[in-house]
N, C-alpha and C. Protein backbone atom coordinates (compact mmCIF):
# COMPACT_ATOMS: atom_id res chain seq x y z
N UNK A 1 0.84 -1.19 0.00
CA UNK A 1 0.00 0.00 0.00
C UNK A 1 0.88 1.24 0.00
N UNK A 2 0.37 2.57 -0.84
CA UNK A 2 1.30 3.51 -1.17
C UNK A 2 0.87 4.68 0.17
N UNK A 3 1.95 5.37 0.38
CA UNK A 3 1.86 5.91 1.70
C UNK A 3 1.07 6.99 1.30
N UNK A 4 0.02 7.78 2.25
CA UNK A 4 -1.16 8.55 1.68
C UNK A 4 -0.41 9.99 1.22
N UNK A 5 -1.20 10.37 0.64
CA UNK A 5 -0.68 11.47 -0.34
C UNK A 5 -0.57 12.76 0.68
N UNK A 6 -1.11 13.21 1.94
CA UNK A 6 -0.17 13.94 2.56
C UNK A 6 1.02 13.81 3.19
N UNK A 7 1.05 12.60 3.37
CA UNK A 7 2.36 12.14 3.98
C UNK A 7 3.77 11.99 3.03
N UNK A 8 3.23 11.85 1.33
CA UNK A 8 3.98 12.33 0.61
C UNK A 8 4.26 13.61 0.21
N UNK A 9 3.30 13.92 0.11
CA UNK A 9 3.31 15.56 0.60
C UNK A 9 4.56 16.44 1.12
N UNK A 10 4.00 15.94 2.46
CA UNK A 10 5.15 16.45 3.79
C UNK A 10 6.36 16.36 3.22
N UNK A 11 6.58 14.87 2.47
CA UNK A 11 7.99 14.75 2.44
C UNK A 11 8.52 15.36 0.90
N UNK A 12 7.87 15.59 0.47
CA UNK A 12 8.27 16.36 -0.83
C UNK A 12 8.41 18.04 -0.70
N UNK A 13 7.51 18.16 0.59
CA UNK A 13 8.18 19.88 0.91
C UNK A 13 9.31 19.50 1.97
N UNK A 14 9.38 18.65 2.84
CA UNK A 14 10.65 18.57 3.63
C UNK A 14 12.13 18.59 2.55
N UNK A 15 11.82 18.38 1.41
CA UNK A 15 13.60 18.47 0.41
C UNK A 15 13.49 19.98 0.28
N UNK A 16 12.85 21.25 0.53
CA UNK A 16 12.89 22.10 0.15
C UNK A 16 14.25 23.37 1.84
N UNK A 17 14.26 24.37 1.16
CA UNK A 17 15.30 24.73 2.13
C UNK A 17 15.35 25.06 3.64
N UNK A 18 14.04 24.74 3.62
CA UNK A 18 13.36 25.56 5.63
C UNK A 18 12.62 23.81 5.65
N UNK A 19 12.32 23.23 4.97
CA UNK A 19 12.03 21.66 5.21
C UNK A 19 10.87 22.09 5.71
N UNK A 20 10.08 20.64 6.28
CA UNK A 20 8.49 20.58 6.23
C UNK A 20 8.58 19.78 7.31
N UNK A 21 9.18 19.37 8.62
CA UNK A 21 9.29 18.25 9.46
C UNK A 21 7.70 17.49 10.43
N UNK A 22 8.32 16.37 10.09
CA UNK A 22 7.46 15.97 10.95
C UNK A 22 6.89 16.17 12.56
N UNK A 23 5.82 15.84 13.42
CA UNK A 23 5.94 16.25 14.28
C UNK A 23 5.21 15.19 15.51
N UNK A 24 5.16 15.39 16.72
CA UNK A 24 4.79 13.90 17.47
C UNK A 24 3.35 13.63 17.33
N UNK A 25 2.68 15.06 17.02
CA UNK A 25 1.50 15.12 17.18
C UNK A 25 0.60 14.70 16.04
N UNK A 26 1.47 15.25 14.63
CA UNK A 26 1.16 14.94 13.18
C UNK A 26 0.42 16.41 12.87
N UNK A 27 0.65 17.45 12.95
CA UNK A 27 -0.29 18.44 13.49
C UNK A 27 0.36 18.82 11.62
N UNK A 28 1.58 18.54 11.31
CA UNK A 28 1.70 18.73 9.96
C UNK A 28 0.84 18.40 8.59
N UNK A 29 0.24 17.34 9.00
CA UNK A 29 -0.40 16.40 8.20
C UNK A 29 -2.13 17.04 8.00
N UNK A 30 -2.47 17.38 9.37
CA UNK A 30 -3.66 18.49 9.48
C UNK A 30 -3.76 19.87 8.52
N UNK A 31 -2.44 20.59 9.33
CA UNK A 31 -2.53 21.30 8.09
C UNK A 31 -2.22 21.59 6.83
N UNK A 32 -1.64 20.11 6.36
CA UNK A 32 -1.73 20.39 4.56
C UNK A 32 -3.26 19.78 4.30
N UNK A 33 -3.68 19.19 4.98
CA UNK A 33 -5.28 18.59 4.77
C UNK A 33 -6.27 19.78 4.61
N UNK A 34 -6.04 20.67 5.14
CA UNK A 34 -6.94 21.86 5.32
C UNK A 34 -6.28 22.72 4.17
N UNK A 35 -4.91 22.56 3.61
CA UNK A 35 -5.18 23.60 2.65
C UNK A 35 -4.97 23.10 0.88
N UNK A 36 -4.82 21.71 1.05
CA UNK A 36 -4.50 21.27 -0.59
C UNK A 36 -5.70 20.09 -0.50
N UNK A 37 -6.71 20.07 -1.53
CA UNK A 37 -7.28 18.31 -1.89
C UNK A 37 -6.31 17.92 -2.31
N UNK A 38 -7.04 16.41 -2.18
CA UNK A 38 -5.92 15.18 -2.22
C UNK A 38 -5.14 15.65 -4.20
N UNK A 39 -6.38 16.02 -4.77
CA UNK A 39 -5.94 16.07 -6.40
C UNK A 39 -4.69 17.52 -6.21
N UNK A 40 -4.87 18.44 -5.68
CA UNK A 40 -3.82 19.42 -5.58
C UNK A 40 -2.59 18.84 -5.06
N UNK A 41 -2.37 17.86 -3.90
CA UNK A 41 -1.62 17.43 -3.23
C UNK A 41 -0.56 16.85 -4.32
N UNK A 42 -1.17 16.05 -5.18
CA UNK A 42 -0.39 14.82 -6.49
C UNK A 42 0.02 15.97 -7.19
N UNK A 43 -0.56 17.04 -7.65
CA UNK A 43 -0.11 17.87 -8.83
C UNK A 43 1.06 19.15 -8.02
N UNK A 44 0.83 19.16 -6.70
CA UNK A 44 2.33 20.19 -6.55
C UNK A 44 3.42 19.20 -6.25
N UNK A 45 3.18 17.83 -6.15
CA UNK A 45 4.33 16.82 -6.19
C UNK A 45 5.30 16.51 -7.42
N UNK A 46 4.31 17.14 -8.40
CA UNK A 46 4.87 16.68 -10.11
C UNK A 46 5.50 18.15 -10.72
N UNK A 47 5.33 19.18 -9.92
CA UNK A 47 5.57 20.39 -9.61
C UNK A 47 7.39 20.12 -9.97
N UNK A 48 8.01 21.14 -10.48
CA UNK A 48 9.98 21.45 -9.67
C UNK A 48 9.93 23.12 -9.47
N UNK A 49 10.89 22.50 -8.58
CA UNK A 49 10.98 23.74 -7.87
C UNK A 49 11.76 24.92 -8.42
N UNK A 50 11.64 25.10 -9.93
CA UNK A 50 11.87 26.01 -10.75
C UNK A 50 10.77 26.56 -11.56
N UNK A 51 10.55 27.78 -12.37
CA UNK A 51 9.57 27.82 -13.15
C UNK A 51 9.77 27.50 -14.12
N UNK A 52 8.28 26.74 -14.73
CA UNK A 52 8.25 25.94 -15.79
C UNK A 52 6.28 26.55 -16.71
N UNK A 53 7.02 26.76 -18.06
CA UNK A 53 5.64 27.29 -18.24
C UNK A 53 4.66 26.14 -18.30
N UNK A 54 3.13 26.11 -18.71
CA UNK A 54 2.28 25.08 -18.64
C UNK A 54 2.63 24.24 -19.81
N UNK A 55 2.97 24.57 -20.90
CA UNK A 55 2.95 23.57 -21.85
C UNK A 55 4.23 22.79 -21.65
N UNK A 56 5.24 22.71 -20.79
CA UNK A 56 6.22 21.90 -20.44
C UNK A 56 5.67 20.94 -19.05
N UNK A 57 5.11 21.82 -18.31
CA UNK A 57 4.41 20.39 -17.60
C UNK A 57 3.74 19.49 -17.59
N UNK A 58 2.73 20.32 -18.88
CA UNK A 58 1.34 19.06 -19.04
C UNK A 58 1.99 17.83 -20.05
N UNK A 59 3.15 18.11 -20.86
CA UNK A 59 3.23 17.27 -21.50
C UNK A 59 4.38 16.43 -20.94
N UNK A 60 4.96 16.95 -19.60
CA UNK A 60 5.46 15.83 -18.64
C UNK A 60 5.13 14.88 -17.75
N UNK A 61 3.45 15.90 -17.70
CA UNK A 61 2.60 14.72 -16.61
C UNK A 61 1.51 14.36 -17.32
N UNK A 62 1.60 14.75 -18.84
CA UNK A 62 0.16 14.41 -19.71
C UNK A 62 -1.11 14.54 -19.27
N UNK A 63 -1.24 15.87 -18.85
CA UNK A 63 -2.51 16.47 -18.83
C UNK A 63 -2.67 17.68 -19.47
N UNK A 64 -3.77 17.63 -19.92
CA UNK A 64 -4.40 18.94 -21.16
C UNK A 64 -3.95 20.37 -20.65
N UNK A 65 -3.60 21.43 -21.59
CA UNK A 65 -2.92 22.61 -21.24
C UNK A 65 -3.76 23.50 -20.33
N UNK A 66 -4.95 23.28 -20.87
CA UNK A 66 -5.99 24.15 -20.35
C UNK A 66 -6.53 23.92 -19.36
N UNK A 67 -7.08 22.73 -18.83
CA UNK A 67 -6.88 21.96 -17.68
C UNK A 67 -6.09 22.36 -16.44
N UNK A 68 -4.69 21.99 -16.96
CA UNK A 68 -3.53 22.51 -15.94
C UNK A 68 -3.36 23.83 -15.74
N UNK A 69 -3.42 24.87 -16.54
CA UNK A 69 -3.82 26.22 -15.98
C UNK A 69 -4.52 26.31 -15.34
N UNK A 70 -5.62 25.97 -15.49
CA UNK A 70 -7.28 26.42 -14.51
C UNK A 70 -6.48 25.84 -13.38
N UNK A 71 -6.02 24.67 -12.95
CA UNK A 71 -6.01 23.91 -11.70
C UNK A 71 -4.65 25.13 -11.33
N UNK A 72 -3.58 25.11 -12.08
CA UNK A 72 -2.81 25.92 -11.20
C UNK A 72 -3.11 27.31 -10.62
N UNK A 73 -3.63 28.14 -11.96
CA UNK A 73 -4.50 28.95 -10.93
C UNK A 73 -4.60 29.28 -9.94
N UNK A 74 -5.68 28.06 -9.50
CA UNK A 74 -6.82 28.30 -8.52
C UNK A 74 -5.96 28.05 -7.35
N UNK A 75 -4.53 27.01 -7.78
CA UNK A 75 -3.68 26.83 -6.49
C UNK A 75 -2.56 27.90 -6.31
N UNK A 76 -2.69 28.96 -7.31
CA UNK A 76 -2.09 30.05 -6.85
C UNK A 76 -2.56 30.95 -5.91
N UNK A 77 -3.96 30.80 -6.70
CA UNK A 77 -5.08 31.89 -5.52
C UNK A 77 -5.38 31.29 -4.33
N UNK A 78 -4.57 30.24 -3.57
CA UNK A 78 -5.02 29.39 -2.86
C UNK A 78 -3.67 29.60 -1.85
N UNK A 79 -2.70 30.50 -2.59
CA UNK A 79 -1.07 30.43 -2.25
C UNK A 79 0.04 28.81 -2.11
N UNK A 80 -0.37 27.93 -2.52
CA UNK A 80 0.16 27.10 -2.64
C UNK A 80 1.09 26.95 -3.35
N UNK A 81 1.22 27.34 -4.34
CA UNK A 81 2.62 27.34 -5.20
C UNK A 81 2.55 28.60 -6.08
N UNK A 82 3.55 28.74 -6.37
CA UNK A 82 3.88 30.34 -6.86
C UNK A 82 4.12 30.29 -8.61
N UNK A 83 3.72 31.54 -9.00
CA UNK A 83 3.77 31.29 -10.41
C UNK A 83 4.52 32.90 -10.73
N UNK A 84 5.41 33.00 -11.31
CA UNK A 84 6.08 33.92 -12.07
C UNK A 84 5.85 34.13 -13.45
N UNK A 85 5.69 35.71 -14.09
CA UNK A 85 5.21 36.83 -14.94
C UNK A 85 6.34 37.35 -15.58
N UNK A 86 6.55 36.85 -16.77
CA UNK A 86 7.66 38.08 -17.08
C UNK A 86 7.87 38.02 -18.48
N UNK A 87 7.28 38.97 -19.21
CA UNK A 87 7.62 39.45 -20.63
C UNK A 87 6.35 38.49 -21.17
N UNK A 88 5.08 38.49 -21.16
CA UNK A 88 4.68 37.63 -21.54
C UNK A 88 4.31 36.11 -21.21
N UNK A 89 5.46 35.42 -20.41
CA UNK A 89 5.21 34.35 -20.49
C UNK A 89 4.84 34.08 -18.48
N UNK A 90 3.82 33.12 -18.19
CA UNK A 90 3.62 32.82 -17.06
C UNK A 90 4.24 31.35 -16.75
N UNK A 91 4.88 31.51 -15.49
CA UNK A 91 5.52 30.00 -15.34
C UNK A 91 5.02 29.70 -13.63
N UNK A 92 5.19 28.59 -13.55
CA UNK A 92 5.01 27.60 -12.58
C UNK A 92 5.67 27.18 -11.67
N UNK A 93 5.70 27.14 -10.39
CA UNK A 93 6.80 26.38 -9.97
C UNK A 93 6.16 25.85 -8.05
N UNK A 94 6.36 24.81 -7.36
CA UNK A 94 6.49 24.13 -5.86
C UNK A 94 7.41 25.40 -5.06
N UNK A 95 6.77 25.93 -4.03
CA UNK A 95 7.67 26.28 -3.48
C UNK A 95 7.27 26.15 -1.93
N UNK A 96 8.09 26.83 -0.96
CA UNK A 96 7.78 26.41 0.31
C UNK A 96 7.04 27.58 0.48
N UNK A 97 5.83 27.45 1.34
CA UNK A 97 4.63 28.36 1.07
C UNK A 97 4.36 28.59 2.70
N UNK A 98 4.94 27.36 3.47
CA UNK A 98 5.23 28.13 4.98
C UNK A 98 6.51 27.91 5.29
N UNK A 99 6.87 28.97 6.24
CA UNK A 99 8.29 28.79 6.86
C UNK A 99 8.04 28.52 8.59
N UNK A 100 9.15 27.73 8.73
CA UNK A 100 8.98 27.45 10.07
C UNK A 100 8.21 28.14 11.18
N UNK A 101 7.05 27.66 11.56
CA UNK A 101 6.48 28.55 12.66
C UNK A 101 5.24 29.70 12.50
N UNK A 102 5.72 29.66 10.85
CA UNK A 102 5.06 31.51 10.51
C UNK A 102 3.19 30.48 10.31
N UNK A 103 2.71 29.88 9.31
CA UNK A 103 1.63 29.23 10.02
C UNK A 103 0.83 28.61 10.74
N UNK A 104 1.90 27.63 11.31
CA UNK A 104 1.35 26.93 12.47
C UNK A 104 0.79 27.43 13.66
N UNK A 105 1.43 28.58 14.14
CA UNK A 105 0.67 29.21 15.47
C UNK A 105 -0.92 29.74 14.67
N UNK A 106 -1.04 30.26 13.48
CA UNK A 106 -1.98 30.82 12.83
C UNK A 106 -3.15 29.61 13.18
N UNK A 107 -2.57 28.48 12.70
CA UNK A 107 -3.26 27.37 12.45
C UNK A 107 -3.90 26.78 13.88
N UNK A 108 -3.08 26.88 14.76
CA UNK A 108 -3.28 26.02 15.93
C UNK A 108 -3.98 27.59 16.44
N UNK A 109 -4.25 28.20 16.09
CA UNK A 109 -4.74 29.47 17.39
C UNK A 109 -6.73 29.62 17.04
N UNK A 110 -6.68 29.27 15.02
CA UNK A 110 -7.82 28.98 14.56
C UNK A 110 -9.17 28.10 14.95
N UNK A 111 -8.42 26.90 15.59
CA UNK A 111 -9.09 25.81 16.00
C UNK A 111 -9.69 25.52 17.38
């Protein structure tokens, strides 16, 4: 059985430079649940952590151009991954969207 998709998650933002660590409580796992569906979760995994315009990703993860815009989008407006503007062209890219500490008190103070 494949390990659930936030838990891959976690560990696909933990390679990034402030990391994503685990915790005793799992309180990590909560809050990527609350801010990516499981379908957002798979698509910032297929994500690099460079920008890449849409027609280089969809035809790396073979999904329709138009498609993958709308979805990235909505996960921009969602702040989940960041997309860069320049001269025309819009690109894509995974990035670390919390830094140590800066959401979690947000998160744990919400509930």
């Amino acid at each position: 059985m494949s390990k659930d998709v936030y838990e891959r998650l976690r560990g696909f933002l933990e390679t990034f430079q402030t990391g994503f660590p685990t915790t005793p409580t799992g309180v990590e796992i909560k809050i990527l649940k609350k801010l990516f569906t499981p379908a957002e979760a798979e698509l910032t995994m297929k994500l690099k952590n460079e920008p890449e315009e849409v027609p280089i990703i969809a035809a790396r993860i073979g999904m329709e151009e138009t498609e993958l815009a709308a979805k990235l989008e909505g996960m921009v407006r969602k702040g989940l991954i960041y997309r860069v503007r320049d001269g025309g062209q819009t690109r894509y890219q995974a990035w670390q969207f919390i830094r140590r500490g800066s959401l979690l008190s947000v998160f744990m103070n919400s509930n």
